[in-house]
N, C-alpha and C. Protein backbone atom coordinates (compact mmCIF):
# COMPACT_ATOMS: atom_id res chain seq x y z
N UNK A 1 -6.64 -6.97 -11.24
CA UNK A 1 -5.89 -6.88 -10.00
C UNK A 1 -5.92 -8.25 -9.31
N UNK A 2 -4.78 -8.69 -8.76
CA UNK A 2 -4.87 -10.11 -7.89
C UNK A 2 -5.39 -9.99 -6.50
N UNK A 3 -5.78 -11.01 -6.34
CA UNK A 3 -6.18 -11.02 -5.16
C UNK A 3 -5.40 -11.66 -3.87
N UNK A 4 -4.08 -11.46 -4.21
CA UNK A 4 -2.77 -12.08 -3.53
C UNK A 4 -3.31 -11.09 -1.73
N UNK A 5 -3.72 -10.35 -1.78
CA UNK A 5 -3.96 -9.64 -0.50
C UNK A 5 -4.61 -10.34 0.57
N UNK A 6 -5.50 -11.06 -0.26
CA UNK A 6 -6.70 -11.47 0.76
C UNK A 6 -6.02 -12.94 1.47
N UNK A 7 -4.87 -13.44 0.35
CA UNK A 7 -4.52 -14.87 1.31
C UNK A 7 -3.89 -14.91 2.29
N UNK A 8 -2.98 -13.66 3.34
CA UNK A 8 -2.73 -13.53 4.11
C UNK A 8 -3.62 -13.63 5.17
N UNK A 9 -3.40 -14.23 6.38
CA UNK A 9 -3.99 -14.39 7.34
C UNK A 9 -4.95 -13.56 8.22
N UNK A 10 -4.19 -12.07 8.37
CA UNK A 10 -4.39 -10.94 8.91
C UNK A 10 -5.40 -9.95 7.90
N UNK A 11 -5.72 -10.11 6.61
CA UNK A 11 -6.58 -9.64 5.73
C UNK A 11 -7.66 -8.91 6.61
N UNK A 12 -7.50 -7.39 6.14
CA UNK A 12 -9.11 -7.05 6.48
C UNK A 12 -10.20 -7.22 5.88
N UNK A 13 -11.24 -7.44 6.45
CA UNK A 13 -12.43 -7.69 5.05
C UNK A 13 -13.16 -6.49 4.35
N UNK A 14 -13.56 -6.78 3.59
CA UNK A 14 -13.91 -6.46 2.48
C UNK A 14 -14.67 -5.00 3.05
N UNK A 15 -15.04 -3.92 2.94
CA UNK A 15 -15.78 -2.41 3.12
C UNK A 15 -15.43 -2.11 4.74
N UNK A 16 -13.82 -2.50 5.21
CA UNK A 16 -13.11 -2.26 6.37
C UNK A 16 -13.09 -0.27 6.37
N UNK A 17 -13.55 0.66 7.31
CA UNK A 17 -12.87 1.58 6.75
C UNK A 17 -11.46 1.73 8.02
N UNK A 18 -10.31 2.49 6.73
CA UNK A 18 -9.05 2.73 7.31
C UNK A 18 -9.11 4.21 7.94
N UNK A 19 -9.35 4.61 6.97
CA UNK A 19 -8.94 6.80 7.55
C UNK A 19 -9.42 7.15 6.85
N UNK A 20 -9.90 9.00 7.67
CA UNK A 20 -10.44 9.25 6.22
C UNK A 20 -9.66 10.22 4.66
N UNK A 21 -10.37 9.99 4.19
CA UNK A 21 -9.33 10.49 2.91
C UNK A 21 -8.77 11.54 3.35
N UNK A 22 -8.59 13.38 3.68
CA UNK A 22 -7.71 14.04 4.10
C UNK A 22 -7.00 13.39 5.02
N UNK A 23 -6.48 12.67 5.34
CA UNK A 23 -5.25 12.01 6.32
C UNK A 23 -4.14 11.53 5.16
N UNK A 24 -4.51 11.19 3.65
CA UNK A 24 -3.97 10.76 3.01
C UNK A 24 -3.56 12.22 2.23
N UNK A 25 -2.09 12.38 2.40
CA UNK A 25 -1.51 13.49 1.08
C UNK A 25 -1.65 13.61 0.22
N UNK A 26 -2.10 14.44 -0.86
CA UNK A 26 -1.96 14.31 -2.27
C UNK A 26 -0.36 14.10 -2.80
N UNK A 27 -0.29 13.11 -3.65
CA UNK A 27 1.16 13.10 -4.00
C UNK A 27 1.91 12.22 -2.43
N UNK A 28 1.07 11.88 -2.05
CA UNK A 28 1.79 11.62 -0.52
C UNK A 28 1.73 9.75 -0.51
N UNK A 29 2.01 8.88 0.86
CA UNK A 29 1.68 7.74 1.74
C UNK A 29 1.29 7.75 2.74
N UNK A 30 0.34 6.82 2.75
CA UNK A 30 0.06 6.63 4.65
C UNK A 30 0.12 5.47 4.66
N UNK A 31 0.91 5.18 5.86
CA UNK A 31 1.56 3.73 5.94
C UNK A 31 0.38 4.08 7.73
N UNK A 32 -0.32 2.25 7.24
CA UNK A 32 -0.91 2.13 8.54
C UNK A 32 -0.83 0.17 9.00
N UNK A 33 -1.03 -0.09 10.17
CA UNK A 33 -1.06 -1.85 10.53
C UNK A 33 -2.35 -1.55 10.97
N UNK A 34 -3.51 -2.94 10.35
CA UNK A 34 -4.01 -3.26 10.96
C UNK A 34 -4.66 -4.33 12.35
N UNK A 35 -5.13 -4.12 13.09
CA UNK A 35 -5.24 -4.92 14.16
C UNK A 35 -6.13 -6.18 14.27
N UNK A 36 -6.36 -6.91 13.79
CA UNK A 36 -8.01 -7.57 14.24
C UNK A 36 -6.93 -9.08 14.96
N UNK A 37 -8.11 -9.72 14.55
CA UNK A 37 -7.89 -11.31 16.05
C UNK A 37 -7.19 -12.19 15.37
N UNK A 38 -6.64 -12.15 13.75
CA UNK A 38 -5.86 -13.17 13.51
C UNK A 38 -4.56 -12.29 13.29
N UNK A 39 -4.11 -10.91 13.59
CA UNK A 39 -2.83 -10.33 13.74
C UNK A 39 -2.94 -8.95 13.01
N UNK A 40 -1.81 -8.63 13.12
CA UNK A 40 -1.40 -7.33 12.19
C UNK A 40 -1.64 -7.46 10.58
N UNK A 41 -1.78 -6.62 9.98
CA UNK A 41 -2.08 -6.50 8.49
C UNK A 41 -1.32 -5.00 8.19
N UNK A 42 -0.07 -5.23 7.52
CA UNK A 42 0.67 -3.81 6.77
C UNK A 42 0.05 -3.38 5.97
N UNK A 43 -0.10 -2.28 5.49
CA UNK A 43 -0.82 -1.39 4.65
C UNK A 43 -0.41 -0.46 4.21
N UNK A 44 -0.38 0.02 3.13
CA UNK A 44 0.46 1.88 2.61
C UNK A 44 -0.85 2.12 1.64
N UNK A 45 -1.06 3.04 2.04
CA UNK A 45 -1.55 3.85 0.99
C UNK A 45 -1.10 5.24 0.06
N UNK A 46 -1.26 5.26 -1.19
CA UNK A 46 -0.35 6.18 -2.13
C UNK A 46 -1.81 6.63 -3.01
N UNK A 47 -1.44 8.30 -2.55
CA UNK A 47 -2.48 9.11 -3.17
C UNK A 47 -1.99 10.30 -4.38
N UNK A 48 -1.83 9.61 -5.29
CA UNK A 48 -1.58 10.31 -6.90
C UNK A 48 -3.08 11.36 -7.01
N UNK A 49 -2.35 12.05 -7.99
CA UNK A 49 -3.19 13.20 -8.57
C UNK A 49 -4.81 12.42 -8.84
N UNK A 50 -4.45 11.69 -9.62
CA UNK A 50 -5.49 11.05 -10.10
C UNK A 50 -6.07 9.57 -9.63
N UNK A 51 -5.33 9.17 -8.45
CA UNK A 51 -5.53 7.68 -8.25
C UNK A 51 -5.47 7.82 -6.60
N UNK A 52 -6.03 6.73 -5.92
CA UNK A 52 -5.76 6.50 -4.65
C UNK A 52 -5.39 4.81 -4.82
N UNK A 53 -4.60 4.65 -4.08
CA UNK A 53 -3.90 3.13 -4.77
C UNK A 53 -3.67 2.16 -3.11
N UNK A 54 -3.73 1.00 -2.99
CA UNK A 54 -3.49 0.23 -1.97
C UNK A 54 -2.08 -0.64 -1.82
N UNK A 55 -1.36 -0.31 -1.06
CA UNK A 55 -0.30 -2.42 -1.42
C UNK A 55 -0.32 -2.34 0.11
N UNK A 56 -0.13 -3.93 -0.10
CA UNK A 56 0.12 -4.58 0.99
C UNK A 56 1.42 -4.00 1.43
N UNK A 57 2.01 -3.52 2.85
CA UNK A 57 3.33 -2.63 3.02
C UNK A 57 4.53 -4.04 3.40
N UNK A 58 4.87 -4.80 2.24
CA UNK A 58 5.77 -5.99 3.06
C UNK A 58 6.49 -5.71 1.06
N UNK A 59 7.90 -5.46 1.27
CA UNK A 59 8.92 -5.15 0.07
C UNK A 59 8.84 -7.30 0.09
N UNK A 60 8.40 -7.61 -1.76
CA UNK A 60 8.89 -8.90 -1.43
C UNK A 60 9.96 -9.62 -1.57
N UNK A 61 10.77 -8.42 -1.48
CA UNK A 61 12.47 -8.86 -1.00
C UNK A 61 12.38 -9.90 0.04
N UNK A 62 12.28 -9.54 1.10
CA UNK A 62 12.35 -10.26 2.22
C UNK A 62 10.91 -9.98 3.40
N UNK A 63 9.80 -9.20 3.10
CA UNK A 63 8.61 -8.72 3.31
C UNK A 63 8.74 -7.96 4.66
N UNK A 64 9.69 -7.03 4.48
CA UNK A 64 9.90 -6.21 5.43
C UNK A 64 9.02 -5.15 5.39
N UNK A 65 8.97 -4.36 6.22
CA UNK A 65 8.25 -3.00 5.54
C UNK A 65 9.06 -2.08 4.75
N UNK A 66 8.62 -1.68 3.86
CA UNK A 66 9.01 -0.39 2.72
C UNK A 66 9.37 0.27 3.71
N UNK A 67 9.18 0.98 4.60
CA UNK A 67 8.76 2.05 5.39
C UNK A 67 9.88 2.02 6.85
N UNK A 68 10.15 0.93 6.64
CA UNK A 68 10.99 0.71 7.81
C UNK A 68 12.23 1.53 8.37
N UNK A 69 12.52 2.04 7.38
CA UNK A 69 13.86 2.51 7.83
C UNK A 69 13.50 4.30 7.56
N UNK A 70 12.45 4.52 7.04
CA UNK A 70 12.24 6.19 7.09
C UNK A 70 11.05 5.95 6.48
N UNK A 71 10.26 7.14 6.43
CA UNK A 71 9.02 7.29 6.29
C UNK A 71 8.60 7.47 4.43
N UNK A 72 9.92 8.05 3.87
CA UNK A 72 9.75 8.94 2.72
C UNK A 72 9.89 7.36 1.49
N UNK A 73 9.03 7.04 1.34
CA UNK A 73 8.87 6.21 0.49
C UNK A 73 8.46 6.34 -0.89
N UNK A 74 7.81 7.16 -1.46
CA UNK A 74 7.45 7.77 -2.43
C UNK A 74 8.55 8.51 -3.36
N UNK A 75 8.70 8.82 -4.26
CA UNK A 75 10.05 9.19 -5.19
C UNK A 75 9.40 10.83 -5.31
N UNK A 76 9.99 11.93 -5.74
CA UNK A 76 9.56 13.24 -5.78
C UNK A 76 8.83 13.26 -7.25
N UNK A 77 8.75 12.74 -8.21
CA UNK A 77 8.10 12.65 -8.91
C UNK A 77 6.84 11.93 -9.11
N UNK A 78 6.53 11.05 -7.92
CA UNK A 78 5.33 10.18 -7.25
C UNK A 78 5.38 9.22 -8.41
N UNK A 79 5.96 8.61 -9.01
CA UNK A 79 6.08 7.29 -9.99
C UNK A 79 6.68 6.18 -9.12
N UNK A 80 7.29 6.61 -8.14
CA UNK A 80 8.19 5.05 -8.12
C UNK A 80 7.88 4.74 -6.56
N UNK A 81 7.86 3.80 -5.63
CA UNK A 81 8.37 3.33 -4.69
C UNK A 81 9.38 3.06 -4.24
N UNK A 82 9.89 2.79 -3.11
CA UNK A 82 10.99 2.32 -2.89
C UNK A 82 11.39 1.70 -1.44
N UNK A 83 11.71 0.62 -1.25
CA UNK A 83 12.01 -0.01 -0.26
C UNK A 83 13.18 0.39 0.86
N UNK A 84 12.98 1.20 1.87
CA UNK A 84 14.17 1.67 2.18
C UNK A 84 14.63 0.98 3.45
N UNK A 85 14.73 -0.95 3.03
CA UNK A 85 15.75 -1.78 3.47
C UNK A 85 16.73 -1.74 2.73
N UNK A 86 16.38 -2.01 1.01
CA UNK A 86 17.33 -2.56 0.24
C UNK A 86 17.15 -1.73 -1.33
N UNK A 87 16.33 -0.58 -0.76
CA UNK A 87 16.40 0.26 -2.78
C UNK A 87 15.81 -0.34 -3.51
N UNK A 88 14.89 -1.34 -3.71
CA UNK A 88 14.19 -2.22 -4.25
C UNK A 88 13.23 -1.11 -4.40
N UNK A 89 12.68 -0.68 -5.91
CA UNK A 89 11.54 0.23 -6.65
C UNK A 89 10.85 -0.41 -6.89
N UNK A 90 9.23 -0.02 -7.05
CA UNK A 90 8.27 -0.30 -7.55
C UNK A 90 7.55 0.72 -8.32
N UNK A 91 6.83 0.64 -9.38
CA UNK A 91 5.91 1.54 -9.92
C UNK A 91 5.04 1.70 -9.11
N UNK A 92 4.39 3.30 -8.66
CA UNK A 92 3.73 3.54 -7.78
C UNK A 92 1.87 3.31 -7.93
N UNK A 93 1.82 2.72 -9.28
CA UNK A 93 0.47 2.74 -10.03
C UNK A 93 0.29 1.43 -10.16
N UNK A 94 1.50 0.69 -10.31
CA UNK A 94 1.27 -0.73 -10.87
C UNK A 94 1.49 -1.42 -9.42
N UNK A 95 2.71 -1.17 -9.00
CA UNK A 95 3.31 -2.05 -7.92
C UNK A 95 4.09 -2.88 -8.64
N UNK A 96 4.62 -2.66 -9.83
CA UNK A 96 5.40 -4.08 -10.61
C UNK A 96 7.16 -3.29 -10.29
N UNK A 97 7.71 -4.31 -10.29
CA UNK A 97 9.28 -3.84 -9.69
C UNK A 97 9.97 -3.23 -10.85
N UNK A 98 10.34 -2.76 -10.61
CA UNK A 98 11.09 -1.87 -11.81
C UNK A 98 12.50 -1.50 -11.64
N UNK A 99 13.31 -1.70 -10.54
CA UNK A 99 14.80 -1.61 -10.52
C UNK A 99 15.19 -2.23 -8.91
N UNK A 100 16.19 -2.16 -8.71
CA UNK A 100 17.10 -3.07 -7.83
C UNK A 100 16.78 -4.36 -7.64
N UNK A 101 16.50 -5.11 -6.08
CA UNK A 101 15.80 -6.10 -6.37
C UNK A 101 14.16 -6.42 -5.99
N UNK A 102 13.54 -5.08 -6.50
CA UNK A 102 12.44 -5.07 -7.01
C UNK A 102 12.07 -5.73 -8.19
N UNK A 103 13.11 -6.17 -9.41
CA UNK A 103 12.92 -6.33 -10.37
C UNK A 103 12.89 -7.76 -10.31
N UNK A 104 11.69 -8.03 -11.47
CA UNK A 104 10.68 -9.56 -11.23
C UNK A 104 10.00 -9.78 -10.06
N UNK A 105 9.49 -8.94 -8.79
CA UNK A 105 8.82 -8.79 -8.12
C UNK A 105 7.53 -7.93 -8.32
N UNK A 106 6.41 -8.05 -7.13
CA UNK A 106 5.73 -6.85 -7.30
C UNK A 106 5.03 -6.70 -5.80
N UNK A 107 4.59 -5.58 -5.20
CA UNK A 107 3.65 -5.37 -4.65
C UNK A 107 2.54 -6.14 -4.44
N UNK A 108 2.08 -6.34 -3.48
CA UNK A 108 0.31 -7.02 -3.76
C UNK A 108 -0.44 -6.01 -3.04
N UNK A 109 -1.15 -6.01 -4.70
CA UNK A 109 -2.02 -4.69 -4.42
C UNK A 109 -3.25 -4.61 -3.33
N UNK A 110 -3.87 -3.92 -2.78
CA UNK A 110 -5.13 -3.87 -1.66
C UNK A 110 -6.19 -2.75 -2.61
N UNK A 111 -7.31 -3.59 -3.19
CA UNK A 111 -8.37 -2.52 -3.67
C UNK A 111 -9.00 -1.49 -2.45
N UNK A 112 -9.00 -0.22 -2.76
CA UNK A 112 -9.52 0.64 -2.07
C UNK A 112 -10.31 1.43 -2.55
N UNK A 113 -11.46 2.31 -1.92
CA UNK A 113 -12.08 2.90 -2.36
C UNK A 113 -12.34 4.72 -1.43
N UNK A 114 -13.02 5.36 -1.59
CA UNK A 114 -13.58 6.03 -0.43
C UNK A 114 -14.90 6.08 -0.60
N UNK A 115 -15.59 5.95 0.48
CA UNK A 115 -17.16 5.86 0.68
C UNK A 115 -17.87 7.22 0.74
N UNK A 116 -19.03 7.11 0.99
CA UNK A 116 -19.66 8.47 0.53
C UNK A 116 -19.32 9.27 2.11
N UNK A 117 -18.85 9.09 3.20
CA UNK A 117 -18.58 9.65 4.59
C UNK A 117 -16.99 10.20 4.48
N UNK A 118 -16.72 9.69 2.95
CA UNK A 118 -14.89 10.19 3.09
C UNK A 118 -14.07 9.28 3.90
N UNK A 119 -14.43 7.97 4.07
CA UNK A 119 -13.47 7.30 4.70
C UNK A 119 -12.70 6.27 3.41
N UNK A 120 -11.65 6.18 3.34
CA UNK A 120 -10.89 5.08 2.66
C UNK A 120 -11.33 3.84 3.23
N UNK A 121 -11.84 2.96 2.08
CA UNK A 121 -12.05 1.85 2.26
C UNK A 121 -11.50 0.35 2.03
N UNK A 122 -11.58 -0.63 2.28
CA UNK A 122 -11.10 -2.11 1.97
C UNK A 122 -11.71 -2.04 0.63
N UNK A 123 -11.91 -2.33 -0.59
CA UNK A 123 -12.86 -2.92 -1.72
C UNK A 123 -13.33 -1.81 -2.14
N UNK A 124 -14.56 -2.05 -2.37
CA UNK A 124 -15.32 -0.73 -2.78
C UNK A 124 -16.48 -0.46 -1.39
N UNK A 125 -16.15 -0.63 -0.38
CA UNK A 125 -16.80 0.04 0.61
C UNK A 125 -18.01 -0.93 0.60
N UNK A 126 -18.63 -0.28 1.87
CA UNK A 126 -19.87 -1.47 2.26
C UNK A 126 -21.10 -1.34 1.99
């Protein structure tokens, strides 16, 4: 996994907790910003059957939010993403672009974890 997340300015550090895991849907997103003293930090989180997954929430079309224009970002089959500025997909596991002008792009992923209190974490928790 890259660590393209952390060079943004606004980066949370490392065993940050976000929410706790029931806030996140199965099959679902939770799109959250974080706050601290060098700015906002976008965030989505995507909770597969088997995976809880992080990206940074900025489509790198133009690093808008995915999320911007409606909430339903997730595809009904929970494989794909989708940018709903410009239809730009992503694989929901990989974050690698996979159709419109998602393609030759990707996501930058955010490692997450949940800690033993059930909170979703930055990394693998603290």
């Amino acid at each position: 996994m890259t660590q393209a997340w952390q060079q943004y300015r606004s980066a949370p550090a490392l065993g940050t907790r976000l929410v706790r895991l029931e806030e996140v849907a199965h099959g679902g997103t939770h799109s959250l910003t974080l706050k601290g003293e060098k700015g906002s930090f976008p965030l989505l989180l995507v909770r597969l059957d088997d995976a809880l997954l992080g990206y940074v929430n900025a489509c790198p079309h133009q690093y808008l939010p995915l999320d911007q224009r409606g909430k339903r970002v997730l595809s009904q089959d929970g494989e794909q993403l989708r940018c709903t500025n410009h239809d730009a997909t992503f694989s929901a596991r990989s974050g690698e672009g996979t159709g419109g002008l998602g393609l030759g792009c990707a996501l930058d992923p955010v490692p997450v974890s949940v800690d033993g209190e059930g909170w979703v974490v930055v990394g693998g928790g603290p």
